[in-house]
C-alpha atoms as a PDB file:
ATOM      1  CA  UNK A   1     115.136  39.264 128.882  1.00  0.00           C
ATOM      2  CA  UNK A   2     116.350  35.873 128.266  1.00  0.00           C
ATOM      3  CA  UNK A   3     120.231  37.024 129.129  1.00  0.00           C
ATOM      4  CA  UNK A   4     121.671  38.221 132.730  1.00  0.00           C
ATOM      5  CA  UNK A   5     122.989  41.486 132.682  1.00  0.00           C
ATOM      6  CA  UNK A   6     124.791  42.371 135.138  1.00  0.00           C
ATOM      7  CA  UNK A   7     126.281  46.177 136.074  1.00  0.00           C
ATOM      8  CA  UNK A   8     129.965  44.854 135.993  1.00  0.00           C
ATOM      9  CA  UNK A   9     128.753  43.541 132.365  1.00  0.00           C
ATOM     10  CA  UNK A  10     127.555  46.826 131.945  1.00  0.00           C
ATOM     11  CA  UNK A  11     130.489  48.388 132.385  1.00  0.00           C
ATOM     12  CA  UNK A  12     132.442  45.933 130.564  1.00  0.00           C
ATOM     13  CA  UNK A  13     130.567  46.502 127.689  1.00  0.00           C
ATOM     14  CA  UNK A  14     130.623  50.382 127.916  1.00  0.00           C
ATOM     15  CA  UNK A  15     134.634  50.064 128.287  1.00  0.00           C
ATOM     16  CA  UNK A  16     134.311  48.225 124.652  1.00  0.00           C
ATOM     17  CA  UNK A  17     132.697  51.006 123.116  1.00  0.00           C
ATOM     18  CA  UNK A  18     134.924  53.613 124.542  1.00  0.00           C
ATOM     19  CA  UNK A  19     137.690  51.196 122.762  1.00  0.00           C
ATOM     20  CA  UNK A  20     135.734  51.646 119.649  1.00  0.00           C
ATOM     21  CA  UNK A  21     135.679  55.143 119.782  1.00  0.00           C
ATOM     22  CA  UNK A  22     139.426  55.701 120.285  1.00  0.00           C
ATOM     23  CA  UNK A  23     139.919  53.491 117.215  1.00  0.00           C
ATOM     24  CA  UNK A  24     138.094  55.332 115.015  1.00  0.00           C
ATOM     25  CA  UNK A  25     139.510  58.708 116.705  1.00  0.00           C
ATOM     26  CA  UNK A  26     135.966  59.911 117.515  1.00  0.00           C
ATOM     27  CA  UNK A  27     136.361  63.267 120.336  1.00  0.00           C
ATOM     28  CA  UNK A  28     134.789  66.236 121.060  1.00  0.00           C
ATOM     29  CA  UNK A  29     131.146  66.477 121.830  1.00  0.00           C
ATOM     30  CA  UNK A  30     129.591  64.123 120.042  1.00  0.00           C
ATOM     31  CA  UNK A  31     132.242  61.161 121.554  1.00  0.00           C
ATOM     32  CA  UNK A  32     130.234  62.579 125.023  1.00  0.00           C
ATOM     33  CA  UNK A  33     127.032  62.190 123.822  1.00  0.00           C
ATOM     34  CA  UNK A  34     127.469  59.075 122.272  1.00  0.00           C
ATOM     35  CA  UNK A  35     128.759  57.710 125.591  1.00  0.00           C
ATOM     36  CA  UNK A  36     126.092  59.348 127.340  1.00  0.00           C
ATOM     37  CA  UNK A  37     122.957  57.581 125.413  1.00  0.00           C
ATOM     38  CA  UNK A  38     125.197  54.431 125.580  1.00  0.00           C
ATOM     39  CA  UNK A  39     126.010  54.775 129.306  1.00  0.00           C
ATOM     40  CA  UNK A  40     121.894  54.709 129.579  1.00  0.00           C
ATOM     41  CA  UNK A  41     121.433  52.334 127.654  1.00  0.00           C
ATOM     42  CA  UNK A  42     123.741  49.687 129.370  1.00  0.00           C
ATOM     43  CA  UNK A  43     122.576  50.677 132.891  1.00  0.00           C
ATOM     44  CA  UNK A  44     118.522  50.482 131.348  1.00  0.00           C
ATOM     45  CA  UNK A  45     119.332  46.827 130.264  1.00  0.00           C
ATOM     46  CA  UNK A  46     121.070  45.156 133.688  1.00  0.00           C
ATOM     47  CA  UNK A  47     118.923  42.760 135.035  1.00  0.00           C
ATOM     48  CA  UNK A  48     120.585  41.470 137.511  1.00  0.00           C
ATOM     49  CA  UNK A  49     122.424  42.465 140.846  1.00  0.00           C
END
């Protein structure tokens, strides 16, 4: 990957789309499953300690 990833960008990024969701007023289950598969993803694409 031609980008550094780091898990603190990881987490910034995951605190962006929690933002997101609160904006649009998205709860319940699938909020939690969204932020599961997007938890994965962000943690799948650090590359870098």
């Amino acid at each position: 990957m031609p980008f550094v990833i780091t898990p603190k960008q990881a987490e910034n990024w995951l605190a962006c789309m929690r933002k997101a969701m609160d904006e649009v007023h998205l709860s319940g289950e699938i909020r939690d499953y969204i932020l599961e598969r997007l938890t994965m993803t962000a943690h799948h694409m650090v590359n870098h300690p």
